[in-house]
PDB file of N, CA and C in Angstrom:
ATOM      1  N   UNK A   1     -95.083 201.911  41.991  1.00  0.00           N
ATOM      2  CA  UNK A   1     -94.564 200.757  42.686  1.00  0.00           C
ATOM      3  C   UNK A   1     -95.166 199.500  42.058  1.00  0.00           C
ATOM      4  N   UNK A   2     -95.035 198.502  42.668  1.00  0.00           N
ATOM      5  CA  UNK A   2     -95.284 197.153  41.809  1.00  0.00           C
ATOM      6  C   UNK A   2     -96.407 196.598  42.612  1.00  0.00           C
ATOM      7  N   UNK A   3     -97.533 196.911  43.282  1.00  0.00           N
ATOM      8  CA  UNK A   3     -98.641 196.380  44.005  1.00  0.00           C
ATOM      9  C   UNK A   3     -99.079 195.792  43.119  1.00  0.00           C
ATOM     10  N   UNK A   4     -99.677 195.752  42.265  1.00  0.00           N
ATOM     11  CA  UNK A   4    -100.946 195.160  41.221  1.00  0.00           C
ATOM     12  C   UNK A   4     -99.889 194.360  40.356  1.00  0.00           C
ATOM     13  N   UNK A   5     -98.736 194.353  40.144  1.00  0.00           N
ATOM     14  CA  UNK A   5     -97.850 192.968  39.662  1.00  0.00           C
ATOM     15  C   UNK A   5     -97.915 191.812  40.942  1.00  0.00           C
ATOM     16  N   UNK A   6     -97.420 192.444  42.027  1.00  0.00           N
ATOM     17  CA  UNK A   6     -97.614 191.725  43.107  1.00  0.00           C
ATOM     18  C   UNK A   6     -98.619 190.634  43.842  1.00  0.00           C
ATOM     19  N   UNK A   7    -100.072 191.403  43.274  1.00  0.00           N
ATOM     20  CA  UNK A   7    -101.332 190.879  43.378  1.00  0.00           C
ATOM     21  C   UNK A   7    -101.449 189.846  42.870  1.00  0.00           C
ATOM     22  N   UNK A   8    -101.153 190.061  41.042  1.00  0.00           N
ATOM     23  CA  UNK A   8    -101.325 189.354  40.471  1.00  0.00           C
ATOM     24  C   UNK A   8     -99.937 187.911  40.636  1.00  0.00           C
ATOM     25  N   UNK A   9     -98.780 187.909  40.955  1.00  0.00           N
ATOM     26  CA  UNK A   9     -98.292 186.538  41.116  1.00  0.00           C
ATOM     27  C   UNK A   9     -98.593 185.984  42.478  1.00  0.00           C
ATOM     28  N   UNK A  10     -98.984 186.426  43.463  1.00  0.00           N
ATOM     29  CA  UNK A  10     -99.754 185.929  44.558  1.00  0.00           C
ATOM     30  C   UNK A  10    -101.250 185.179  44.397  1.00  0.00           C
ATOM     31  N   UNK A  11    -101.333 185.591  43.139  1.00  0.00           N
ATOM     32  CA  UNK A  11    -103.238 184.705  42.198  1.00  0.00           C
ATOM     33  C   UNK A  11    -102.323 183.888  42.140  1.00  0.00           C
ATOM     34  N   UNK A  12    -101.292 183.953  40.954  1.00  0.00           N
ATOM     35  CA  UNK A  12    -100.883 182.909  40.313  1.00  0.00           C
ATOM     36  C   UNK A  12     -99.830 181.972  41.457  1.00  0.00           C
ATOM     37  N   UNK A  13     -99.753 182.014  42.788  1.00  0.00           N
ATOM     38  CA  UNK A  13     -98.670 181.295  42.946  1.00  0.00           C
ATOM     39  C   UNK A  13    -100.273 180.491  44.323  1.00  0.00           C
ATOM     40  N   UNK A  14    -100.983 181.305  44.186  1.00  0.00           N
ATOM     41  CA  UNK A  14    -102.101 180.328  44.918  1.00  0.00           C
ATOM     42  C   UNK A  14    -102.555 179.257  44.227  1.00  0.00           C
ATOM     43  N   UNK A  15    -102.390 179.224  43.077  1.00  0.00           N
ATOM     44  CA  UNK A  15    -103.001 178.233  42.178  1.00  0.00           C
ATOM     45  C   UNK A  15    -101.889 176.734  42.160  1.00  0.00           C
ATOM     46  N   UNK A  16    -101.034 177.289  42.274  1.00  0.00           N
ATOM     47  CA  UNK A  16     -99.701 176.515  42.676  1.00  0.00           C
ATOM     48  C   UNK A  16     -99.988 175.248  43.891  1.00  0.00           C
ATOM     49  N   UNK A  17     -99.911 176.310  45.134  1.00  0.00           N
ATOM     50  CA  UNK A  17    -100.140 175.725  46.253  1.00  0.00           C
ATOM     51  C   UNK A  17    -100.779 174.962  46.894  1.00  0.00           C
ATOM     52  N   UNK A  18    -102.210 174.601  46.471  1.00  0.00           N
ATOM     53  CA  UNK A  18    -102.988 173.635  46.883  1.00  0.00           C
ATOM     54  C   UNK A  18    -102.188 172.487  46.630  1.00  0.00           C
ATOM     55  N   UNK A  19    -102.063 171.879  45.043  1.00  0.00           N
ATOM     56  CA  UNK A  19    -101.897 170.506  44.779  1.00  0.00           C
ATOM     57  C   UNK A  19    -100.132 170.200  45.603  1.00  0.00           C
ATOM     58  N   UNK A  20     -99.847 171.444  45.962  1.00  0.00           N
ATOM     59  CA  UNK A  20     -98.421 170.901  46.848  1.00  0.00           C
ATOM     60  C   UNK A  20     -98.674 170.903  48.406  1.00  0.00           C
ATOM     61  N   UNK A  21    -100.054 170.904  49.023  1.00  0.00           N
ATOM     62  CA  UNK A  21    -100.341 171.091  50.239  1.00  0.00           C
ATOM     63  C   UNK A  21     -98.819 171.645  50.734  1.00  0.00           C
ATOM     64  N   UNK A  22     -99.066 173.320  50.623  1.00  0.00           N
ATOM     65  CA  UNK A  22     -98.170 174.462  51.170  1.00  0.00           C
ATOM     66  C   UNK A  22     -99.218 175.288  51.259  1.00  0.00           C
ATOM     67  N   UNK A  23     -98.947 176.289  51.738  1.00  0.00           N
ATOM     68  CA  UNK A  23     -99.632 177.500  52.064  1.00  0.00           C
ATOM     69  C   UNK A  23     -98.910 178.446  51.082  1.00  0.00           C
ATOM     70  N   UNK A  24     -99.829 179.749  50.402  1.00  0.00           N
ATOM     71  CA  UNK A  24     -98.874 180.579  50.129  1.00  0.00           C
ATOM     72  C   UNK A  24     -98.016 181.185  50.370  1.00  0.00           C
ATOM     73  N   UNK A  25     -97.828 181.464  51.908  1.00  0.00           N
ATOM     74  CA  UNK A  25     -96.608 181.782  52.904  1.00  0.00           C
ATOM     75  C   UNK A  25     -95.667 180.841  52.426  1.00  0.00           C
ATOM     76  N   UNK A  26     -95.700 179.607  52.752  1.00  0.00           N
ATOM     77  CA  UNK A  26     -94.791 178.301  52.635  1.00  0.00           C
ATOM     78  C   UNK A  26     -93.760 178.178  51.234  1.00  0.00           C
ATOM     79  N   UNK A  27     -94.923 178.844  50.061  1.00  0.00           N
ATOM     80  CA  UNK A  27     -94.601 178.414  48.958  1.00  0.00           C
ATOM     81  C   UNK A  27     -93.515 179.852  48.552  1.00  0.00           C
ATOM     82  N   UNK A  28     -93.827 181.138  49.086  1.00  0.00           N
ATOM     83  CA  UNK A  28     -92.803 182.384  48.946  1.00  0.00           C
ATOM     84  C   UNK A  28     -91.417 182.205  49.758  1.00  0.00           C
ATOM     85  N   UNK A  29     -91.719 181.650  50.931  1.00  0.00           N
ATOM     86  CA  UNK A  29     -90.202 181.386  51.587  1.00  0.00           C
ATOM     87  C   UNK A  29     -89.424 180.020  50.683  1.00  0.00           C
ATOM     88  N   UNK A  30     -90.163 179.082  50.579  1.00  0.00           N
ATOM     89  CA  UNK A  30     -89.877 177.933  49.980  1.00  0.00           C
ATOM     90  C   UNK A  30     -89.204 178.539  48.699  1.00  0.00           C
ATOM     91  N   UNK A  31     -89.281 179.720  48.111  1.00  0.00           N
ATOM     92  CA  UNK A  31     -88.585 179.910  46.839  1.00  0.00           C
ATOM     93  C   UNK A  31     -87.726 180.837  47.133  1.00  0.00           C
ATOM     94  N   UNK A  32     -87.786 181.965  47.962  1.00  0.00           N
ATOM     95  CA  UNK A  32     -86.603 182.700  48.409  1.00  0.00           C
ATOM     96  C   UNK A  32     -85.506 181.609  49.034  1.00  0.00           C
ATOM     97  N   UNK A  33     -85.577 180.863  49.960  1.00  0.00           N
ATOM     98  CA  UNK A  33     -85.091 180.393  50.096  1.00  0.00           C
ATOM     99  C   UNK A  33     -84.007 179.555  49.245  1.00  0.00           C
ATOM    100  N   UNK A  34     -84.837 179.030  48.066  1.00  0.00           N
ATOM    101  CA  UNK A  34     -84.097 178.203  46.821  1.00  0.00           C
ATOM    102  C   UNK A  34     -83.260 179.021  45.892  1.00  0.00           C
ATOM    103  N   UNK A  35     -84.388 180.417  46.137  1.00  0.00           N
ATOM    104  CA  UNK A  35     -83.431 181.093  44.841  1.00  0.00           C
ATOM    105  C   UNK A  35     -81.673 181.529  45.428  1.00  0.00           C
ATOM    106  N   UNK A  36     -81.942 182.351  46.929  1.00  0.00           N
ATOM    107  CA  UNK A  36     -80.973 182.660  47.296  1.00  0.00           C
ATOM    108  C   UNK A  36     -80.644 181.992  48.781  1.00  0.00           C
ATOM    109  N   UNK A  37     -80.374 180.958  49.016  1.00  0.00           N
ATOM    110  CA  UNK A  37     -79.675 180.004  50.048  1.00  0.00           C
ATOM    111  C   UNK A  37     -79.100 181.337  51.338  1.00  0.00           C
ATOM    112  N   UNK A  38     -78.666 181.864  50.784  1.00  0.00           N
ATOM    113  CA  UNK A  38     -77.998 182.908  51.959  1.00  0.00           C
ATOM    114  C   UNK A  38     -79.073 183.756  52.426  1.00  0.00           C
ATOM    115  N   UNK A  39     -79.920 184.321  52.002  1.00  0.00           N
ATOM    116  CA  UNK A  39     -80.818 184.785  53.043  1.00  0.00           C
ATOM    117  C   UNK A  39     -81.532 184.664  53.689  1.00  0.00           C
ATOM    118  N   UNK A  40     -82.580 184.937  55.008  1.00  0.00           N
ATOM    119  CA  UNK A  40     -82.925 185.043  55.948  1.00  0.00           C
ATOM    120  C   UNK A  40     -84.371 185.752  55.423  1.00  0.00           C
ATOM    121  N   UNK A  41     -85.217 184.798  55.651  1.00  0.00           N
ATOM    122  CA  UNK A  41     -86.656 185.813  55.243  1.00  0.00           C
ATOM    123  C   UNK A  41     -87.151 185.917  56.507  1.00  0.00           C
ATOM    124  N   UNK A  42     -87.201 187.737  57.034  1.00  0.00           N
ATOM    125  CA  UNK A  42     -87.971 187.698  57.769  1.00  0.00           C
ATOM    126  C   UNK A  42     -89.769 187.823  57.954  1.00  0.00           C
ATOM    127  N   UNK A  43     -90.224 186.568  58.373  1.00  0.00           N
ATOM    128  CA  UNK A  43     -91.701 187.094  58.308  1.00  0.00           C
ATOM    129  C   UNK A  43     -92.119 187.620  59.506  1.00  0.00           C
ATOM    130  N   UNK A  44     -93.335 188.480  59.081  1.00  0.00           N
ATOM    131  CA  UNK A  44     -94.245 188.393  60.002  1.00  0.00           C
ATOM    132  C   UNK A  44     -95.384 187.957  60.580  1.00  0.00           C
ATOM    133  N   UNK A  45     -95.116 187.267  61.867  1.00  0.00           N
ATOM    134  CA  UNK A  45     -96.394 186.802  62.506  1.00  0.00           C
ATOM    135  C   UNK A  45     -96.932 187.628  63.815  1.00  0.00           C
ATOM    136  N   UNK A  46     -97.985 187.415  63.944  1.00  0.00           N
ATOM    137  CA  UNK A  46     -98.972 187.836  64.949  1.00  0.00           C
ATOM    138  C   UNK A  46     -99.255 186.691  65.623  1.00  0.00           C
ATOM    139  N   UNK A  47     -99.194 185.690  65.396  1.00  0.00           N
ATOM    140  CA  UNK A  47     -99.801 184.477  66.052  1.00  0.00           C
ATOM    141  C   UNK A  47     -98.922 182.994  66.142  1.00  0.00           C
ATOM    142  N   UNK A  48     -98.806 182.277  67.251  1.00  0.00           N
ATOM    143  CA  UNK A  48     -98.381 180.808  67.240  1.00  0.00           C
ATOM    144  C   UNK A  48     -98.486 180.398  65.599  1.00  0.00           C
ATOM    145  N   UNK A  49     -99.365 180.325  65.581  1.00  0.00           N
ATOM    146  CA  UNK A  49    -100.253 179.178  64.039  1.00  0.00           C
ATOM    147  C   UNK A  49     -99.279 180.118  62.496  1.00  0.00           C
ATOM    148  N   UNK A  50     -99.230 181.119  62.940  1.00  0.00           N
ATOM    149  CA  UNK A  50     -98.787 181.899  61.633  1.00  0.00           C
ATOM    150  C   UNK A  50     -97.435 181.928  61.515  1.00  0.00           C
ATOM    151  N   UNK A  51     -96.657 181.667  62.737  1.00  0.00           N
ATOM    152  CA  UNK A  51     -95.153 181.362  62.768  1.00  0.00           C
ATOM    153  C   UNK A  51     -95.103 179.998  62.388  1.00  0.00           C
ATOM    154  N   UNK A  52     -95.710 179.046  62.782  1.00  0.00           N
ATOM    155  CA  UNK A  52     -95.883 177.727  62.600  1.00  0.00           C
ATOM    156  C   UNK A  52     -95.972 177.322  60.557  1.00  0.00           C
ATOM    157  N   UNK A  53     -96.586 178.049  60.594  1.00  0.00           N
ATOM    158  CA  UNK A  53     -97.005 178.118  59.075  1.00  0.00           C
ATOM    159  C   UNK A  53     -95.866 178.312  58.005  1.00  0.00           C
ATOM    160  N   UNK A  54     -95.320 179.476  58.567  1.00  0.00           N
ATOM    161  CA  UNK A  54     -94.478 180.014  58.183  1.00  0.00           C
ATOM    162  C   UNK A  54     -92.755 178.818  58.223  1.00  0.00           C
ATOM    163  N   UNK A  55     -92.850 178.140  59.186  1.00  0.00           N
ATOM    164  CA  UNK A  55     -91.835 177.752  59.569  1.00  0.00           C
ATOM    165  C   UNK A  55     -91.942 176.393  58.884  1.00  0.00           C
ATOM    166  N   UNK A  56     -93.162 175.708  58.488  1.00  0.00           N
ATOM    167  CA  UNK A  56     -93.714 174.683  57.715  1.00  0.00           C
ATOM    168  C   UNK A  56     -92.632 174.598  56.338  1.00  0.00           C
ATOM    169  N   UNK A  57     -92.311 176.155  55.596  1.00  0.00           N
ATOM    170  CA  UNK A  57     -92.006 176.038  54.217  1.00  0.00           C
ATOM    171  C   UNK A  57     -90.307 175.480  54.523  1.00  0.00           C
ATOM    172  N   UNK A  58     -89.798 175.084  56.226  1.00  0.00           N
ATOM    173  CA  UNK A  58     -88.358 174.650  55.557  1.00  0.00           C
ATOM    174  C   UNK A  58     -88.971 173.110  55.512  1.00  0.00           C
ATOM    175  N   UNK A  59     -89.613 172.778  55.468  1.00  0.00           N
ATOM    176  CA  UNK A  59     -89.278 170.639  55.343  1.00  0.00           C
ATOM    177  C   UNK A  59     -90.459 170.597  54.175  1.00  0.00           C
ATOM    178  N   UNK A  60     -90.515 171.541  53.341  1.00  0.00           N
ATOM    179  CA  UNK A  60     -90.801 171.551  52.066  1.00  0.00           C
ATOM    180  C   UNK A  60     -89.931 172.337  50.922  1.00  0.00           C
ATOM    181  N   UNK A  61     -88.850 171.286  50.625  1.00  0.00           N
ATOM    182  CA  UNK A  61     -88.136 172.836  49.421  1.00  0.00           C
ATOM    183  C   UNK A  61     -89.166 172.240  47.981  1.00  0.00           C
ATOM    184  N   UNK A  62     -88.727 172.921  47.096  1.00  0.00           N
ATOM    185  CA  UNK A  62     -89.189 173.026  45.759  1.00  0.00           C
ATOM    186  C   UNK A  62     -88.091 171.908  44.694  1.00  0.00           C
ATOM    187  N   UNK A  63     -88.726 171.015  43.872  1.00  0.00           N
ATOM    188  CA  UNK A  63     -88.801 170.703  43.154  1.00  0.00           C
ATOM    189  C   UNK A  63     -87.831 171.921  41.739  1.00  0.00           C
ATOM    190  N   UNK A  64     -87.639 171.071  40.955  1.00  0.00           N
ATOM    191  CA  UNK A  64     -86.869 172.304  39.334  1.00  0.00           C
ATOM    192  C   UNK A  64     -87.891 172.511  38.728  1.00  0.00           C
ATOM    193  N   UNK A  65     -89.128 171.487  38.746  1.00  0.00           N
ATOM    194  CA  UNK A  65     -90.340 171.880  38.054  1.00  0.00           C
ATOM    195  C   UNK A  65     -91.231 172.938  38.874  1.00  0.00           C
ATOM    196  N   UNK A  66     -90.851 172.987  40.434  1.00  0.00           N
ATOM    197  CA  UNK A  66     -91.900 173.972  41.416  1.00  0.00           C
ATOM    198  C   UNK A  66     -91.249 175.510  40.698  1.00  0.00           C
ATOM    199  N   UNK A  67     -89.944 175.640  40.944  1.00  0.00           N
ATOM    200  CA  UNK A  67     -89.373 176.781  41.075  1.00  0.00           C
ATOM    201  C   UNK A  67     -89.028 177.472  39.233  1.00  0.00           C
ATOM    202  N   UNK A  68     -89.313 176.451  38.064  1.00  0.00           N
ATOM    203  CA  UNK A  68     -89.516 176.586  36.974  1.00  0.00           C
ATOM    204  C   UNK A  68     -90.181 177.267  36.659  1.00  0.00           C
ATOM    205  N   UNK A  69     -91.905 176.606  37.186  1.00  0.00           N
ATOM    206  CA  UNK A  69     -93.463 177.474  37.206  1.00  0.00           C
ATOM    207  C   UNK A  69     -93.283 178.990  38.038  1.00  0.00           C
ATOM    208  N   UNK A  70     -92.257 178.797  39.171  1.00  0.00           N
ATOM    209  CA  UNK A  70     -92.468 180.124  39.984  1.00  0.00           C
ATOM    210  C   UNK A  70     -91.988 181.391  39.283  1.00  0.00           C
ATOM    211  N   UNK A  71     -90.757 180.878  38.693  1.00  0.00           N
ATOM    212  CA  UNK A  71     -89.566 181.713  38.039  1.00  0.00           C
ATOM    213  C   UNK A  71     -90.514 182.303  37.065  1.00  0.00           C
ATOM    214  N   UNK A  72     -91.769 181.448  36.070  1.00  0.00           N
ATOM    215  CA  UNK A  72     -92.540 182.180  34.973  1.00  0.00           C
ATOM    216  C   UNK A  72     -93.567 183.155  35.711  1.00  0.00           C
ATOM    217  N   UNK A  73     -93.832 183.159  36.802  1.00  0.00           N
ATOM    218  CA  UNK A  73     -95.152 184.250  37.023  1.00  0.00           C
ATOM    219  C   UNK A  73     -94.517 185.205  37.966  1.00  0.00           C
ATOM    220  N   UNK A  74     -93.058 184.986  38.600  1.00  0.00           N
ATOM    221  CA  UNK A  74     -92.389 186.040  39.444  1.00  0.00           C
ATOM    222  C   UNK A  74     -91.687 187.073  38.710  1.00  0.00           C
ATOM    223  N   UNK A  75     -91.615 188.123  38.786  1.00  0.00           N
ATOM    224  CA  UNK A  75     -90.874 189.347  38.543  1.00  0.00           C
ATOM    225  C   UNK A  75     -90.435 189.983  39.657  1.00  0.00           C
ATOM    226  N   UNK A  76     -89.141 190.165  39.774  1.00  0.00           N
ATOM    227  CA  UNK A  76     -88.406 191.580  40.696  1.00  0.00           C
ATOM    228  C   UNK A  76     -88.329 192.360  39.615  1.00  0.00           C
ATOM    229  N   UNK A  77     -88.810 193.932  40.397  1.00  0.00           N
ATOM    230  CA  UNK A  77     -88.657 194.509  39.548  1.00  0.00           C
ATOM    231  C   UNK A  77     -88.942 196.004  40.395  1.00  0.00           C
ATOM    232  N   UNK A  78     -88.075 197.126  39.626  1.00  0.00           N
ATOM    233  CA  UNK A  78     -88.244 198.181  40.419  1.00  0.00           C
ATOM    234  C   UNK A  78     -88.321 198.616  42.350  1.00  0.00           C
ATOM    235  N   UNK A  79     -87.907 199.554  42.761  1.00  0.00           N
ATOM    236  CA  UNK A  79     -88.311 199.695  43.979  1.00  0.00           C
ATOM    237  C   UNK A  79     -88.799 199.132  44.766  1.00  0.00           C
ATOM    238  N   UNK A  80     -88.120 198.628  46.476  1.00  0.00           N
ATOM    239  CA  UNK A  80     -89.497 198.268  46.757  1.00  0.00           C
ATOM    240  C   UNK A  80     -90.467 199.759  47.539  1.00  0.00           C
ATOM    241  N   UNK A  81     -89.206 201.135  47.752  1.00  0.00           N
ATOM    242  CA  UNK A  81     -90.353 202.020  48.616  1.00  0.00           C
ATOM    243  C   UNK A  81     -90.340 203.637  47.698  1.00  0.00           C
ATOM    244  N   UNK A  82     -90.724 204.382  47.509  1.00  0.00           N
ATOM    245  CA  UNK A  82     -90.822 205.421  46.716  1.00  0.00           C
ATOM    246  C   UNK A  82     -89.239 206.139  46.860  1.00  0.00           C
ATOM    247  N   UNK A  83     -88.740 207.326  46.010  1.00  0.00           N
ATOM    248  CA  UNK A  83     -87.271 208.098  45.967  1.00  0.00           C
ATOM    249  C   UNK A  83     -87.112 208.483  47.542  1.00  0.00           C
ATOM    250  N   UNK A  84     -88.341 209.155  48.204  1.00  0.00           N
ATOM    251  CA  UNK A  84     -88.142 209.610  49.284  1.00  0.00           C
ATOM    252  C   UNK A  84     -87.911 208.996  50.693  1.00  0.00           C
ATOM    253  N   UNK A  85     -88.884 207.306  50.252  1.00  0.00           N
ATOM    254  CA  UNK A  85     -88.607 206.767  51.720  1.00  0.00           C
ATOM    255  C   UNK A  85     -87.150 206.196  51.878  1.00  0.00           C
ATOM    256  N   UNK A  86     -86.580 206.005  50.447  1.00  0.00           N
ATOM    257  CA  UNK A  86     -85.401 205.565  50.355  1.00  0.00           C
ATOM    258  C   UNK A  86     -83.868 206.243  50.879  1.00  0.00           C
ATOM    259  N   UNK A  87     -84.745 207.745  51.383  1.00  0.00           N
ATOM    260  CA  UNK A  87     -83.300 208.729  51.136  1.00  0.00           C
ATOM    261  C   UNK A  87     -83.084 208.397  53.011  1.00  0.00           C
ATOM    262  N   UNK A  88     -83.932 207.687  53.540  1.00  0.00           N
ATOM    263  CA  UNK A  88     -84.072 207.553  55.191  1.00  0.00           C
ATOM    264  C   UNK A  88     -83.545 206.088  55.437  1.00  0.00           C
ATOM    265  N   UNK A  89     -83.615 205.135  54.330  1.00  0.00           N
ATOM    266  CA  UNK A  89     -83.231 203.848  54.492  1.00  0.00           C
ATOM    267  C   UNK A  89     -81.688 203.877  54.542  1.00  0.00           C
ATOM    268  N   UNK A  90     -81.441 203.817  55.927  1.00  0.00           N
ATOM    269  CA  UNK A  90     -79.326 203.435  55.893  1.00  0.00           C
ATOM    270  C   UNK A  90     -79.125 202.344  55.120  1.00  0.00           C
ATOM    271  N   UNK A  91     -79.299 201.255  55.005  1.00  0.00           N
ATOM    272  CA  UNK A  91     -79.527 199.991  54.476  1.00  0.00           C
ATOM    273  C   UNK A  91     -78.847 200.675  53.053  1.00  0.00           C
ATOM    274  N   UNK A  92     -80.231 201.257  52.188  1.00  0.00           N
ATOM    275  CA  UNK A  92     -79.735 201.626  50.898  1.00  0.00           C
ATOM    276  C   UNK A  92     -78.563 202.514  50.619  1.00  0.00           C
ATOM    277  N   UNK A  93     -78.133 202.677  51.264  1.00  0.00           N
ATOM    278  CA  UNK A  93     -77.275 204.267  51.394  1.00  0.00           C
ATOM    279  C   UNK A  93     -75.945 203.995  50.665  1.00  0.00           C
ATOM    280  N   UNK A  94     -75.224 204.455  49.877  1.00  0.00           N
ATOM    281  CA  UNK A  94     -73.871 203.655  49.063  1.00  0.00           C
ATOM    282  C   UNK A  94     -73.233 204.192  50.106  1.00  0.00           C
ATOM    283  N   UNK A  95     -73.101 205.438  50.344  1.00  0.00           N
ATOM    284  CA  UNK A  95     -72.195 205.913  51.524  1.00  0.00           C
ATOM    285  C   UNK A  95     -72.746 206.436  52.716  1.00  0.00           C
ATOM    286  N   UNK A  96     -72.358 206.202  53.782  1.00  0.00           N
ATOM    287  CA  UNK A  96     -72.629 206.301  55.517  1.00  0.00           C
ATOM    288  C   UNK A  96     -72.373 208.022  55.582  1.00  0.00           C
ATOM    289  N   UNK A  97     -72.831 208.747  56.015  1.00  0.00           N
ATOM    290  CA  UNK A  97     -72.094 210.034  56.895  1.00  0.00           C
ATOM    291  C   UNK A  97     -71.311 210.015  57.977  1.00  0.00           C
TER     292      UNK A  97
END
């Protein structure tokens, strides 16, 4: 799976985030958001402050130069759950039973 790619653009997208006072939460929705307009990121919170946080990244979008830098240290790539958890995901399924 892609954990330790993952790790590593979450270094690199913290380094980002300070000089744009965002949070790294802020700054991952802030680019899903840009990349694909139609979806819906769901996060998760546990707390007031962490929904709050979270909800911070819409009255911050990205810049062509924010989402430039993001586009160089982001990769999709591969899976997100192993062959087997996938055979349980309806979601993935090409055909329904």
């Amino acid at each position: 799976m892609n954990c330790t790619r993952g790790r590593e653009e979450r270094s690199s997208a913290r380094l980002l985030s300070p000089g744009q006072s965002r949070t790294p939460g802020q700054l991952a929705i802030a680019w899903v958001l840009a990349r694909q307009p139609g979806f819906v990121p769901v996060v998760g919170a546990k707390t007031v402050a962490q929904l709050e946080d979270s909800l911070g990244a819409l009255s911050r979008t990205l810049s062509k130069a924010d989402l430039a830098a993001l586009d160089s240290i982001v990769t999709i790539s591969g899976e997100r759950y192993g062959a087997e958890q996938m055979k349980h995901l309806d979601s993935e399924r090409s055909a329904h039973p």
